[in-house]
PDB file of N, CA and C in Angstrom:
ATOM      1  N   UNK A   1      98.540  80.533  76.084  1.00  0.00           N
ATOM      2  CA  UNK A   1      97.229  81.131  75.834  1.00  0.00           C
ATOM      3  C   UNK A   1      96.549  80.381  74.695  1.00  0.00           C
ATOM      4  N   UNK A   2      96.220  79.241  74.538  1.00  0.00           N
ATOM      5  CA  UNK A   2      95.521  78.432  74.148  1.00  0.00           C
ATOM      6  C   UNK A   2      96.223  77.642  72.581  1.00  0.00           C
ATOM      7  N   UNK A   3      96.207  77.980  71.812  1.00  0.00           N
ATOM      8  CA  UNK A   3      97.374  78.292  70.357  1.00  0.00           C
ATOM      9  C   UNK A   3      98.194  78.860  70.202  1.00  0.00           C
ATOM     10  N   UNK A   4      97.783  80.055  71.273  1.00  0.00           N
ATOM     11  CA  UNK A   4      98.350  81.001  70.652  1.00  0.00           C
ATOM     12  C   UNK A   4      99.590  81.719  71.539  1.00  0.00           C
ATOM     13  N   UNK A   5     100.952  81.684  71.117  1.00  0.00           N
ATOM     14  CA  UNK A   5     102.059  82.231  71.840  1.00  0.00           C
ATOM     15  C   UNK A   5     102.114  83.523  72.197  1.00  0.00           C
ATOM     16  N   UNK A   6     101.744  83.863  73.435  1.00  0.00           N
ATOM     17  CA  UNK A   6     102.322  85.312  73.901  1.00  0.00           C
ATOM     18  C   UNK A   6     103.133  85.539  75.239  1.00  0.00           C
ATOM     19  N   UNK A   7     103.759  86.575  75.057  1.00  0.00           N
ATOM     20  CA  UNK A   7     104.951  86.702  75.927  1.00  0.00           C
ATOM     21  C   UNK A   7     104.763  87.394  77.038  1.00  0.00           C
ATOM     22  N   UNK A   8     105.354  87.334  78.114  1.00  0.00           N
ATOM     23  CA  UNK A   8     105.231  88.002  79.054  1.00  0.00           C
ATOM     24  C   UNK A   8     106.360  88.595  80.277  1.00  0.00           C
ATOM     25  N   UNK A   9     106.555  89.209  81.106  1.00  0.00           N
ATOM     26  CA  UNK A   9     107.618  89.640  81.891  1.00  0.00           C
ATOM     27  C   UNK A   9     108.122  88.166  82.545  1.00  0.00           C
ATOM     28  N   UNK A  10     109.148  88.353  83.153  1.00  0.00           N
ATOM     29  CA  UNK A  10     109.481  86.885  84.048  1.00  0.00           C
ATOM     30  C   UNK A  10     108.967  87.706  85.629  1.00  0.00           C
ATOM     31  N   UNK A  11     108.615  87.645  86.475  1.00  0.00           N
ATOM     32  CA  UNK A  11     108.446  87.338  87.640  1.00  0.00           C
ATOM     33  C   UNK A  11     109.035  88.146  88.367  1.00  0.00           C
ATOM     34  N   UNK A  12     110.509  87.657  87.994  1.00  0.00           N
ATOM     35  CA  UNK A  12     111.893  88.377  89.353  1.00  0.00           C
ATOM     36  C   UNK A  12     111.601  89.719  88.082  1.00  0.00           C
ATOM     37  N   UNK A  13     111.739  90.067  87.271  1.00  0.00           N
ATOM     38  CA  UNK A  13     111.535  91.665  86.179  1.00  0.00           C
ATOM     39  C   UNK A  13     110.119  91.960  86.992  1.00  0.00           C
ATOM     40  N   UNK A  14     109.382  91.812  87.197  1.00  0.00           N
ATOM     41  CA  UNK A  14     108.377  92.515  87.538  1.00  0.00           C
ATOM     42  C   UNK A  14     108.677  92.990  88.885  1.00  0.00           C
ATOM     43  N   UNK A  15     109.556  91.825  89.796  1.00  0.00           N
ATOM     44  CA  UNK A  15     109.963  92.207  91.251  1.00  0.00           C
ATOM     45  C   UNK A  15     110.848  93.789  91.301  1.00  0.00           C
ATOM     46  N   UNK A  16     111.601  93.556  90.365  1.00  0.00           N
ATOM     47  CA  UNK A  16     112.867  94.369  90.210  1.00  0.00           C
ATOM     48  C   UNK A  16     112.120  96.016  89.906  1.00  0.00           C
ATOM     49  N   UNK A  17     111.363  95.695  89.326  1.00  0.00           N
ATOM     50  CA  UNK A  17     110.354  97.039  88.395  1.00  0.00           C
ATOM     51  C   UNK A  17     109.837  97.542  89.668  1.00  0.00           C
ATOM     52  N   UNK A  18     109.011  97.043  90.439  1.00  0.00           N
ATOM     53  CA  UNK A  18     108.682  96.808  91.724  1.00  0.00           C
ATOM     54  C   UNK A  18     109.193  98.044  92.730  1.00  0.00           C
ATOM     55  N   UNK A  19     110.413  97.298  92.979  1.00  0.00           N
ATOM     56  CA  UNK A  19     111.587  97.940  93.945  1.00  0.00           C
ATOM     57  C   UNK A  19     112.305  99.026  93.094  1.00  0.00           C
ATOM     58  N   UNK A  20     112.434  99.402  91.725  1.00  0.00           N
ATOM     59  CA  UNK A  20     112.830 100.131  91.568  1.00  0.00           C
ATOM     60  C   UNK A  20     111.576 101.526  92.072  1.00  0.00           C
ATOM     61  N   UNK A  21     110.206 100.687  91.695  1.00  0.00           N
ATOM     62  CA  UNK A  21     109.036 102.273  91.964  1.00  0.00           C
ATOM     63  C   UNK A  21     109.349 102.258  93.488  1.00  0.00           C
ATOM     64  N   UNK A  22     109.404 101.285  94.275  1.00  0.00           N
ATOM     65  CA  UNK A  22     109.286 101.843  95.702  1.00  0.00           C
ATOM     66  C   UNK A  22     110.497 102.783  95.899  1.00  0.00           C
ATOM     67  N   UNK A  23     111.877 102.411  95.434  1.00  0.00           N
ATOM     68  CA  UNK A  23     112.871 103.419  95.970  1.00  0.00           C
ATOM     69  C   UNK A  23     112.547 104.913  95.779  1.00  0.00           C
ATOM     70  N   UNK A  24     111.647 105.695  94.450  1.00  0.00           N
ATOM     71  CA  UNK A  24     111.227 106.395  94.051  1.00  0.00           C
ATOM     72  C   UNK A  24     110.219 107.027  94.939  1.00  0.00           C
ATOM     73  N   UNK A  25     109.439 106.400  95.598  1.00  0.00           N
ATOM     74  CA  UNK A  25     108.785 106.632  96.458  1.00  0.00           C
ATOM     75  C   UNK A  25     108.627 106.270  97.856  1.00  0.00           C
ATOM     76  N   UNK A  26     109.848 106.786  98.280  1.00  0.00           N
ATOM     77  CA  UNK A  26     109.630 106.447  99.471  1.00  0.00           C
ATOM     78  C   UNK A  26     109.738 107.967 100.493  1.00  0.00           C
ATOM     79  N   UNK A  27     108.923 108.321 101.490  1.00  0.00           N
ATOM     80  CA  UNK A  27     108.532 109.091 101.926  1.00  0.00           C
ATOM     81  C   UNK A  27     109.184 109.490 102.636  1.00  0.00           C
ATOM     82  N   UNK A  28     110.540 109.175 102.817  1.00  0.00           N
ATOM     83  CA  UNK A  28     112.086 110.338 103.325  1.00  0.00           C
ATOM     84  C   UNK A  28     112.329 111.040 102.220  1.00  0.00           C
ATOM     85  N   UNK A  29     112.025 110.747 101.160  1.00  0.00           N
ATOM     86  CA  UNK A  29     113.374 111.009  99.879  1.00  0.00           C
ATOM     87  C   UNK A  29     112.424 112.847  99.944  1.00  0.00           C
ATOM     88  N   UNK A  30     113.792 113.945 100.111  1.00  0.00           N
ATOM     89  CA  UNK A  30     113.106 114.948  99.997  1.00  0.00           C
ATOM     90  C   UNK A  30     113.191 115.775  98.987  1.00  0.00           C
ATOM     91  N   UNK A  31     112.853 115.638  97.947  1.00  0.00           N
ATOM     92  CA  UNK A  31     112.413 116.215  96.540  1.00  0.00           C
ATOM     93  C   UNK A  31     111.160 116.349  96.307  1.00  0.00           C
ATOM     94  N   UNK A  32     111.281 117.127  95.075  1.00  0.00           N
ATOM     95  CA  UNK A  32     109.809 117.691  94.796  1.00  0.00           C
ATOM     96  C   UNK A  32     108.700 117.065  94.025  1.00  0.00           C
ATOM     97  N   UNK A  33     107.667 116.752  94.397  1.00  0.00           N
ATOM     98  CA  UNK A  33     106.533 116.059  93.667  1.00  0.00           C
ATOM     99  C   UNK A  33     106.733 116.153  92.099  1.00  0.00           C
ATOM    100  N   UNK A  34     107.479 117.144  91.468  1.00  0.00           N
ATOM    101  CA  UNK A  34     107.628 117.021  89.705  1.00  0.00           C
ATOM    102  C   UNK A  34     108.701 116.474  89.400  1.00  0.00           C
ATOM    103  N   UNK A  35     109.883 116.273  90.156  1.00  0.00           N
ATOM    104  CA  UNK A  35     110.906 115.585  90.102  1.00  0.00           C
ATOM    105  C   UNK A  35     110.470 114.183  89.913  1.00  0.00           C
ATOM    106  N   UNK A  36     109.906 113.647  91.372  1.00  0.00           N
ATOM    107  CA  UNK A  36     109.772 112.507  91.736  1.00  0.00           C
ATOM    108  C   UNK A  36     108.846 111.945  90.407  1.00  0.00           C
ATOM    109  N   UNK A  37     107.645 112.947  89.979  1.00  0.00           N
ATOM    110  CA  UNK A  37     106.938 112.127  89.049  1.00  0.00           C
ATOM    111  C   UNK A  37     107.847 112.048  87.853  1.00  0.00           C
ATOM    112  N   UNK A  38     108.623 112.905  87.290  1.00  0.00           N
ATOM    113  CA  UNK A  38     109.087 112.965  86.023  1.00  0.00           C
ATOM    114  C   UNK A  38     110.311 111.644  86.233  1.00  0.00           C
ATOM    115  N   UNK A  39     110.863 111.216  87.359  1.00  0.00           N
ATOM    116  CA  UNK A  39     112.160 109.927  87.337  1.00  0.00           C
ATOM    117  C   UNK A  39     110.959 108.645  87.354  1.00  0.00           C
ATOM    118  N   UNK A  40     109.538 108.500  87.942  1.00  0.00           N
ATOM    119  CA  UNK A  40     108.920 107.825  87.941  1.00  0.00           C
ATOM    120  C   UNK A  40     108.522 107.315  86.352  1.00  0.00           C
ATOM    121  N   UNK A  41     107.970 108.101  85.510  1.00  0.00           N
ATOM    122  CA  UNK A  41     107.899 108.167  84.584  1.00  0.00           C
ATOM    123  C   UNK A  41     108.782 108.084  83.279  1.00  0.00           C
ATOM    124  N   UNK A  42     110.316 108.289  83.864  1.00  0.00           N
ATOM    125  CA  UNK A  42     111.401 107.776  83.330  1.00  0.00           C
ATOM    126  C   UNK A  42     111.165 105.765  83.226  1.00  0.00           C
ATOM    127  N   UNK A  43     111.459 106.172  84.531  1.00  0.00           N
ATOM    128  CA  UNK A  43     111.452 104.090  84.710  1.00  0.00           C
ATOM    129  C   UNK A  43     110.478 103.291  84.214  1.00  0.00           C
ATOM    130  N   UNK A  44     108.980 104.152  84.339  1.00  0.00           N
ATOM    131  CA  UNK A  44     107.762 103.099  83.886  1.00  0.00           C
ATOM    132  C   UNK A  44     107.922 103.220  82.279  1.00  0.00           C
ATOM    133  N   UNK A  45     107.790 104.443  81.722  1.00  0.00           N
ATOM    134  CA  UNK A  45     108.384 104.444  79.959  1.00  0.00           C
ATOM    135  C   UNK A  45     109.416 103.784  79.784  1.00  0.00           C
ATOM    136  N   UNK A  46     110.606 103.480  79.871  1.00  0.00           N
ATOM    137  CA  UNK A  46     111.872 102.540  79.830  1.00  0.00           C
ATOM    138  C   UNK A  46     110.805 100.972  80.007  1.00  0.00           C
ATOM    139  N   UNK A  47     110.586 100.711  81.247  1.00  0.00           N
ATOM    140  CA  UNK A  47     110.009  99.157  81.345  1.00  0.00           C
ATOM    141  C   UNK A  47     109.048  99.364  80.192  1.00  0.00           C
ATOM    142  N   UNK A  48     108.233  99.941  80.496  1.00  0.00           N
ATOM    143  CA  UNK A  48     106.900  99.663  79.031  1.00  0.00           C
ATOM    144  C   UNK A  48     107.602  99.385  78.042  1.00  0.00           C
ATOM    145  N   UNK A  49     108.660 100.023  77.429  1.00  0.00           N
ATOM    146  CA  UNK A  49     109.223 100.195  75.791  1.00  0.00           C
ATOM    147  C   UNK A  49     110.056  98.789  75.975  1.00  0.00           C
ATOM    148  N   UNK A  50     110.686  98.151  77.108  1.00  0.00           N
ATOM    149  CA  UNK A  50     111.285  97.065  76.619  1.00  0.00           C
ATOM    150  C   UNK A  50     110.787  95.879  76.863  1.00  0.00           C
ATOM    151  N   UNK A  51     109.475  95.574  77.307  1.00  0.00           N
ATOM    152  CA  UNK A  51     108.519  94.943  77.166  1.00  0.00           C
ATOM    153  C   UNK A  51     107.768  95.415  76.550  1.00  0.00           C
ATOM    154  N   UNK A  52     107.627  95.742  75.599  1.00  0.00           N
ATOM    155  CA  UNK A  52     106.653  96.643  74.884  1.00  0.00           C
ATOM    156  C   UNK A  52     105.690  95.084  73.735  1.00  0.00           C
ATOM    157  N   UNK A  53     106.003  93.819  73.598  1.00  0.00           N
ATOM    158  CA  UNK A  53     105.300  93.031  73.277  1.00  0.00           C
ATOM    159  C   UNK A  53     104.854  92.041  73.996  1.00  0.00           C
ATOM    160  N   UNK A  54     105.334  92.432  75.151  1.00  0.00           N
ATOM    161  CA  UNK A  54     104.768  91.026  76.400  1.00  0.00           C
ATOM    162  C   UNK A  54     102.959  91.706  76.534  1.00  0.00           C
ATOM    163  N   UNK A  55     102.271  91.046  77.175  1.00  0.00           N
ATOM    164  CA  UNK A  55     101.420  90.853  77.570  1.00  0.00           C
ATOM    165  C   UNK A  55     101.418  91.256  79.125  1.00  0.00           C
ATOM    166  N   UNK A  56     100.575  92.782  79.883  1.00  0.00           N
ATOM    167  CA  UNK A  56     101.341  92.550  81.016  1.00  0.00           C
ATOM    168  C   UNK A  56     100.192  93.648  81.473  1.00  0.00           C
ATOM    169  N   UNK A  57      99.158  93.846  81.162  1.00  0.00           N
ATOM    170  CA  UNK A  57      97.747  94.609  81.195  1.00  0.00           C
ATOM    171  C   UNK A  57      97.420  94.371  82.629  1.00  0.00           C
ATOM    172  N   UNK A  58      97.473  93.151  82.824  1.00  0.00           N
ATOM    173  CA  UNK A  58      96.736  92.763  84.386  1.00  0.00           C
ATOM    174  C   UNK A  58      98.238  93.630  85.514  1.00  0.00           C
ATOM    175  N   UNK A  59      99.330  93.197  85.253  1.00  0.00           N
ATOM    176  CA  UNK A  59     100.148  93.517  85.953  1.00  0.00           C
ATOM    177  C   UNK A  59     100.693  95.262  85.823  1.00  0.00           C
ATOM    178  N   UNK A  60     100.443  95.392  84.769  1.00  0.00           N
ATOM    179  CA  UNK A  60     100.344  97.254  85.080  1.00  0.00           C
ATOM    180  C   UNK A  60      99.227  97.869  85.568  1.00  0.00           C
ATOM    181  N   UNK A  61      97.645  97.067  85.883  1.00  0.00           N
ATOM    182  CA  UNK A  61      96.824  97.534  86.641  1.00  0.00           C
ATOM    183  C   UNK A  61      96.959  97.517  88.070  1.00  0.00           C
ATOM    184  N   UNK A  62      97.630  96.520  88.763  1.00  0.00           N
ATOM    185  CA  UNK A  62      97.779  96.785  90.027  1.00  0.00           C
ATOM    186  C   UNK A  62      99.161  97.190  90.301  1.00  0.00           C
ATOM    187  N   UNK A  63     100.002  97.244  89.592  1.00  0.00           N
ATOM    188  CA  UNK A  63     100.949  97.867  90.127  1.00  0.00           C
ATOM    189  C   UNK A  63     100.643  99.731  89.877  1.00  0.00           C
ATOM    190  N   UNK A  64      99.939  99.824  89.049  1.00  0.00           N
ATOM    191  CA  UNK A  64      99.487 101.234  88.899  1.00  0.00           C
ATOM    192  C   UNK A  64      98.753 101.582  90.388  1.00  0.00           C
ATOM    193  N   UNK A  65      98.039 100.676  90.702  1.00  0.00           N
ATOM    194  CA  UNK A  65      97.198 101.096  91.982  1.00  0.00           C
ATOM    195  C   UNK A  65      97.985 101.038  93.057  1.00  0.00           C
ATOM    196  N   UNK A  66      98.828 100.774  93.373  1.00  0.00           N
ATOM    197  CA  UNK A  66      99.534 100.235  94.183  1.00  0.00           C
ATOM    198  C   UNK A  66     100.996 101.659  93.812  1.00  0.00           C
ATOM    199  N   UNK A  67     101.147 102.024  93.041  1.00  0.00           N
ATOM    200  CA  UNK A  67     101.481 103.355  92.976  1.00  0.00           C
ATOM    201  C   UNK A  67     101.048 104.575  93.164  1.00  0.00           C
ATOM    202  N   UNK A  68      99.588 104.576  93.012  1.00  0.00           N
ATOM    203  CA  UNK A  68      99.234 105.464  93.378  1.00  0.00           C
ATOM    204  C   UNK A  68      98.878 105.745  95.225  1.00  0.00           C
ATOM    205  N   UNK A  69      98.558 105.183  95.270  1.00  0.00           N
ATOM    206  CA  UNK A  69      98.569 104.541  96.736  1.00  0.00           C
ATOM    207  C   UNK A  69      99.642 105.348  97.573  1.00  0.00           C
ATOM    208  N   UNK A  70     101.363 104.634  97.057  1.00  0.00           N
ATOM    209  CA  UNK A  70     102.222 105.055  97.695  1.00  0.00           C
ATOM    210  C   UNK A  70     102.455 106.270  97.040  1.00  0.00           C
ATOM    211  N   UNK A  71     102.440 107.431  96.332  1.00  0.00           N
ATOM    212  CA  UNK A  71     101.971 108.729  95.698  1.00  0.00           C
ATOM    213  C   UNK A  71     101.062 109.697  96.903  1.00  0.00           C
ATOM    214  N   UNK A  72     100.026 109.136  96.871  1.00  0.00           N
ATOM    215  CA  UNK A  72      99.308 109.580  98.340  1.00  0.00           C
ATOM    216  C   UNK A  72      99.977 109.787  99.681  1.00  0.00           C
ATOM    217  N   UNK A  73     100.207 108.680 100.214  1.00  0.00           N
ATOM    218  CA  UNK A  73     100.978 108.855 101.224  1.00  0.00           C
ATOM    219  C   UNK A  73     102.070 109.691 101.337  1.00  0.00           C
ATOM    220  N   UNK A  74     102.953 109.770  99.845  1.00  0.00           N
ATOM    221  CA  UNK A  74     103.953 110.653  99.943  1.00  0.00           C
ATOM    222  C   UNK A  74     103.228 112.382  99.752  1.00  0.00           C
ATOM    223  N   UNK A  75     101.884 112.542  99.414  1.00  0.00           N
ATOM    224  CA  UNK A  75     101.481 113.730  99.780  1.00  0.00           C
ATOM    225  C   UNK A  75     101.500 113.896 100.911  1.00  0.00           C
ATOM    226  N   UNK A  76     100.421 113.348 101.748  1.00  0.00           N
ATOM    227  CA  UNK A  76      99.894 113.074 103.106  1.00  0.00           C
ATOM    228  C   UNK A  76     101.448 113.740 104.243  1.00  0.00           C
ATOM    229  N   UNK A  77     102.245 112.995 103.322  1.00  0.00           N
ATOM    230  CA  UNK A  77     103.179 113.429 104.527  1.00  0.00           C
ATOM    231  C   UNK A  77     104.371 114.514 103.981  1.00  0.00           C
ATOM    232  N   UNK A  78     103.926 115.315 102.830  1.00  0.00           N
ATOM    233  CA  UNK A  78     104.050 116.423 102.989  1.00  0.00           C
ATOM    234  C   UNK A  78     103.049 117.791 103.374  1.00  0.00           C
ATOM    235  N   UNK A  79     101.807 117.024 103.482  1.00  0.00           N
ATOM    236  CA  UNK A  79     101.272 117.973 104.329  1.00  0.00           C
ATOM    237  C   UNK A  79     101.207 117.363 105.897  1.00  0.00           C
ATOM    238  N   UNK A  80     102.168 118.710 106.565  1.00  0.00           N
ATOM    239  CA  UNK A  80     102.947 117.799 108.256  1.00  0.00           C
ATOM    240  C   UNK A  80     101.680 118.161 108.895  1.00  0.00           C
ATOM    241  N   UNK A  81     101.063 119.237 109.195  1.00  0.00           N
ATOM    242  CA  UNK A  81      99.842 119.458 110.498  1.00  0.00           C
ATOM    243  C   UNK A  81      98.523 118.797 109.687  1.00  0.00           C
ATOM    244  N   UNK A  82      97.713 119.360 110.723  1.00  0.00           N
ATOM    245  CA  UNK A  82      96.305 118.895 109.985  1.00  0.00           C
ATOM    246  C   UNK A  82      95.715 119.904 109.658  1.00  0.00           C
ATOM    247  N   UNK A  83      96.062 121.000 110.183  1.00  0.00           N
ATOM    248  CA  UNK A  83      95.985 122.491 109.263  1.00  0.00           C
ATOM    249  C   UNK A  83      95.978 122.414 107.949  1.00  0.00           C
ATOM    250  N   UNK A  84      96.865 121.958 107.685  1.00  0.00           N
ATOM    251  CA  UNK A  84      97.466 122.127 106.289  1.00  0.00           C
ATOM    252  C   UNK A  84      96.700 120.609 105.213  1.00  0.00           C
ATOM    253  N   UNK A  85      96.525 119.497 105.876  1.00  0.00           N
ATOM    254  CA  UNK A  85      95.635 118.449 105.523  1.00  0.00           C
ATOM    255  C   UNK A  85      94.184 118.901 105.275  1.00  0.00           C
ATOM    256  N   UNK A  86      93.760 119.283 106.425  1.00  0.00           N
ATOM    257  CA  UNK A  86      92.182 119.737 106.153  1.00  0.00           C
ATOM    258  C   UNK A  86      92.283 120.502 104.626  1.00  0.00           C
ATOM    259  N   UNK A  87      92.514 121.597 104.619  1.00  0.00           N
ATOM    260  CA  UNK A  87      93.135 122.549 103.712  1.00  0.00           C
ATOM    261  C   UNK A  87      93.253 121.732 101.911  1.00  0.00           C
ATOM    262  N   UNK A  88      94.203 120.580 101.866  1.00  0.00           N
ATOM    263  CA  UNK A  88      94.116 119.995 101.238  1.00  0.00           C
ATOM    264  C   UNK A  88      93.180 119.175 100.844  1.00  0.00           C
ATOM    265  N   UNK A  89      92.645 118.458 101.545  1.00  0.00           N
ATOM    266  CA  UNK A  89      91.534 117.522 101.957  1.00  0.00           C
ATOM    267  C   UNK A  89      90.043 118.387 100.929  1.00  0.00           C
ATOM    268  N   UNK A  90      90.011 119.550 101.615  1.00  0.00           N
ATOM    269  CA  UNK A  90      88.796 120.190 101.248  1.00  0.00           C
ATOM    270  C   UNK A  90      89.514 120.793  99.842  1.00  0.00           C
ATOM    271  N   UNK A  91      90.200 121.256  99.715  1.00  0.00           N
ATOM    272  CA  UNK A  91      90.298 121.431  97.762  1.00  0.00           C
ATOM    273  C   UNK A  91      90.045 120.398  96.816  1.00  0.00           C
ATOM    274  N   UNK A  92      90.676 119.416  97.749  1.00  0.00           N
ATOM    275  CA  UNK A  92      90.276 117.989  96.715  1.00  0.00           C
ATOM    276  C   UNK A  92      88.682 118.098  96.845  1.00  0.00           C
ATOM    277  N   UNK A  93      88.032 118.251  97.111  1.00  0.00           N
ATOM    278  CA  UNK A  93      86.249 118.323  97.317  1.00  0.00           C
ATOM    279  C   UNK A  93      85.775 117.759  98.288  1.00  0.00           C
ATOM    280  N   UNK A  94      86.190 116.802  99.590  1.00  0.00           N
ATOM    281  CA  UNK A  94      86.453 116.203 100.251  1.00  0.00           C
ATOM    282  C   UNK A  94      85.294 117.010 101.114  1.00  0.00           C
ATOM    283  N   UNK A  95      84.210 116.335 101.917  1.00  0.00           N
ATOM    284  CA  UNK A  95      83.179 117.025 102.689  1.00  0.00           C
ATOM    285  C   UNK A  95      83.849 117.427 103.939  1.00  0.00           C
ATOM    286  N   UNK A  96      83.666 118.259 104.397  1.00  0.00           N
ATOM    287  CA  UNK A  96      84.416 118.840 105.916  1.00  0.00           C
ATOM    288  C   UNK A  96      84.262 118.316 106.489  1.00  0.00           C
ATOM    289  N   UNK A  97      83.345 117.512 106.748  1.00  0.00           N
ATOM    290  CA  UNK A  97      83.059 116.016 108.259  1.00  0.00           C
ATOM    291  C   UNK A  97      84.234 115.401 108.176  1.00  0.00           C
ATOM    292  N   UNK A  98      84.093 115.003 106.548  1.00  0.00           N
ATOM    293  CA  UNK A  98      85.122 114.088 106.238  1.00  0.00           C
ATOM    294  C   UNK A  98      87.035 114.397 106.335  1.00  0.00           C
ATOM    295  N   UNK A  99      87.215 115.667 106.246  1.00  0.00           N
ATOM    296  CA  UNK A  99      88.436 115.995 106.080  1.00  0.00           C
ATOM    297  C   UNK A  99      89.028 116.195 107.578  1.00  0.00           C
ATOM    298  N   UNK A 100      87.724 116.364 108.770  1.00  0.00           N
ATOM    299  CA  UNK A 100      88.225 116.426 109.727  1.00  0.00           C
ATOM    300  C   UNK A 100      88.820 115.533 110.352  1.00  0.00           C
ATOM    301  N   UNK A 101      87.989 114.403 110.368  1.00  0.00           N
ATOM    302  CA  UNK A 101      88.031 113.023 110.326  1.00  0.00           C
ATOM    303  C   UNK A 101      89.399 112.783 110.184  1.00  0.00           C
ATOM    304  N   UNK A 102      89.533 112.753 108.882  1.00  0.00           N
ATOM    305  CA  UNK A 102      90.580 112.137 108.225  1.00  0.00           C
ATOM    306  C   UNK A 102      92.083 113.025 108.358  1.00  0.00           C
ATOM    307  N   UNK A 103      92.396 114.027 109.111  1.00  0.00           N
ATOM    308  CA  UNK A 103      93.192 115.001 109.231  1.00  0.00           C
ATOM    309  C   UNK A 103      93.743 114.622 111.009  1.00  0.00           C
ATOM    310  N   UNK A 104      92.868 113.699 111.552  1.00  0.00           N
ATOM    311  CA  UNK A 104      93.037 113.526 112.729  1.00  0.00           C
ATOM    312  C   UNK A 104      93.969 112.057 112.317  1.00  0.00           C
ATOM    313  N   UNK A 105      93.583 111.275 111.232  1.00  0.00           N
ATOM    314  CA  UNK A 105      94.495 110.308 111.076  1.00  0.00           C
ATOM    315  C   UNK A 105      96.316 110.147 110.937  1.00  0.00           C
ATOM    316  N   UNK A 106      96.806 111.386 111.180  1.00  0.00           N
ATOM    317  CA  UNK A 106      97.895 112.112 111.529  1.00  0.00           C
ATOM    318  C   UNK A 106      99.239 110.922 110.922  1.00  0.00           C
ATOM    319  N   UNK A 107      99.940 110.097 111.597  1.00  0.00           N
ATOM    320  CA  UNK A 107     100.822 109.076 110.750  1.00  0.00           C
ATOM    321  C   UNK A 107     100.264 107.894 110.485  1.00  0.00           C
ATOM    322  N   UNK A 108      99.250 107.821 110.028  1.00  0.00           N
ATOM    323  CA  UNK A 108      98.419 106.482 109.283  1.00  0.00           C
ATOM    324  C   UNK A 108      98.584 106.071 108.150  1.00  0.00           C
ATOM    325  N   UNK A 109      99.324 106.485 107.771  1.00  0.00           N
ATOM    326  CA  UNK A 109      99.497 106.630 106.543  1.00  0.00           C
ATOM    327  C   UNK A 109      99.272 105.831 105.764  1.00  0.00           C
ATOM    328  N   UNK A 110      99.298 104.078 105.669  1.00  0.00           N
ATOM    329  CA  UNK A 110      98.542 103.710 104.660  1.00  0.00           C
ATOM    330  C   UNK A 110      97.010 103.556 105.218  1.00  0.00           C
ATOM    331  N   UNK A 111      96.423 103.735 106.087  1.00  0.00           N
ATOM    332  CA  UNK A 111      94.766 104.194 106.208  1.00  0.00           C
ATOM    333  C   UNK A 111      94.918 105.022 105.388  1.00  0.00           C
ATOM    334  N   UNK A 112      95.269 106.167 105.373  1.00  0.00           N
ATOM    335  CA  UNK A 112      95.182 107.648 104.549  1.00  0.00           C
ATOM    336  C   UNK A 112      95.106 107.098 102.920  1.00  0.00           C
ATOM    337  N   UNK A 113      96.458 106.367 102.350  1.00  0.00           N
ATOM    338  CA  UNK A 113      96.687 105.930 101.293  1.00  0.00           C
ATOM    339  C   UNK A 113      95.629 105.054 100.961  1.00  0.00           C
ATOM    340  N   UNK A 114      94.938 104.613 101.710  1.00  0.00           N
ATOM    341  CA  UNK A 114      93.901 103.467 101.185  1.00  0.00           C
ATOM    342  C   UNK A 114      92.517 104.025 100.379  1.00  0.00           C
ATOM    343  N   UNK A 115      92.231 105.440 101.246  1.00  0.00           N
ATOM    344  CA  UNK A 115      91.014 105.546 101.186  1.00  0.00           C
ATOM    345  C   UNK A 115      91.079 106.743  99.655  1.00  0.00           C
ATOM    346  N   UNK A 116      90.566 106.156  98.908  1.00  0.00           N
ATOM    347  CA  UNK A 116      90.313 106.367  97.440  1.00  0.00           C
ATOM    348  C   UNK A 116      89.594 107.241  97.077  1.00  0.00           C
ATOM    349  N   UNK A 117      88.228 107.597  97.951  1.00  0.00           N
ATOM    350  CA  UNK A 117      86.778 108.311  97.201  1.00  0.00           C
ATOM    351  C   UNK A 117      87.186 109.529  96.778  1.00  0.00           C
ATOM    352  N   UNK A 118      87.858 110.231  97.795  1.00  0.00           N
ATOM    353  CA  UNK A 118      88.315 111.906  97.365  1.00  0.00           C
ATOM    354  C   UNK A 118      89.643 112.034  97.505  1.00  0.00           C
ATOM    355  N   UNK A 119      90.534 111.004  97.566  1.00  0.00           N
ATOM    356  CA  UNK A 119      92.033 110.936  97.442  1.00  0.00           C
ATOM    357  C   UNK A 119      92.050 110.593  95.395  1.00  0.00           C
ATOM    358  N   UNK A 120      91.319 110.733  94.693  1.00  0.00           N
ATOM    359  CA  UNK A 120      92.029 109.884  93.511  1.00  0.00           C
ATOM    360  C   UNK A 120      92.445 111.004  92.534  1.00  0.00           C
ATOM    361  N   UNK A 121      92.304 112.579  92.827  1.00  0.00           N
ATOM    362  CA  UNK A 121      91.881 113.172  92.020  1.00  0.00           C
ATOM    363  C   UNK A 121      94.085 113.818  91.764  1.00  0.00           C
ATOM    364  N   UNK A 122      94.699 113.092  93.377  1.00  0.00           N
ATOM    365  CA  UNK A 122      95.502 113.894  93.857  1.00  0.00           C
ATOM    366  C   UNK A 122      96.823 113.609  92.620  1.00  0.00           C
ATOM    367  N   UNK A 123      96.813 112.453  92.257  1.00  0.00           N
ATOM    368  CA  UNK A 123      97.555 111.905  91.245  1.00  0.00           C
ATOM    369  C   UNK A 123      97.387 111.509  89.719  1.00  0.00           C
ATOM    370  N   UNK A 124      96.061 111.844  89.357  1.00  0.00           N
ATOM    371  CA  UNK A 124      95.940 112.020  88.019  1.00  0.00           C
ATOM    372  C   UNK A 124      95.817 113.285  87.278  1.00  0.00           C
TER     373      UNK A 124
END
């Protein structure tokens, strides 16, 4: 970085960090959404604190998105009908055109996970 020395993760550590969030989230594992966030939050506090002087801003922004993402989906497919989606869909604020719509997208799951506008509210 120009003069100036700063540090950063190696590559295969970011891979590893990676695969440890996907095992966490993967949409068999059947535990409960406070579980899953509180071991999630184990692993990302542990990595943060031992990189805690690297430089790694860009790479915790998309891997953040890219968590949340798979977070979604693991809602999505605990809500099984579209009964129960719509339902969800519309608490999140989600317009009823829209939830119908999107309740018909049934195992799409990363369509579902993609779409952001009234999915973002589900994980923060």
């Amino acid at each position: 970085m120009g003069d100036k020395w700063e540090c950063r993760p190696h590559k295969d550590s970011l891979e590893e960090f990676k695969r440890k969030l996907k095992q966490l989230t993967k949409r068999f594992w059947s535990v409960s959404m406070d579980i899953r966030i509180q071991r999630l939050n184990w692993v990302t506090r542990g990595w943060i604190n031992y990189f805690r002087i690297g430089k790694m801003k860009g790479n915790m922004t998309k891997i953040d998105e890219h968590l949340r993402t798979r977070m979604r989906i693991v809602i999505w497919k605990q809500w099984k009908t579209g009964q129960k989606r719509m339902w969800g869909l519309r608490k999140l604020g989600a317009p009823e055109w829209m939830a119908r719509q999107s309740a018909g997208f049934a195992d799409h799951y990363q369509a579902v996970g993609d779409c952001k506008p009234f999915c973002v509210n589900i994980v923060t």
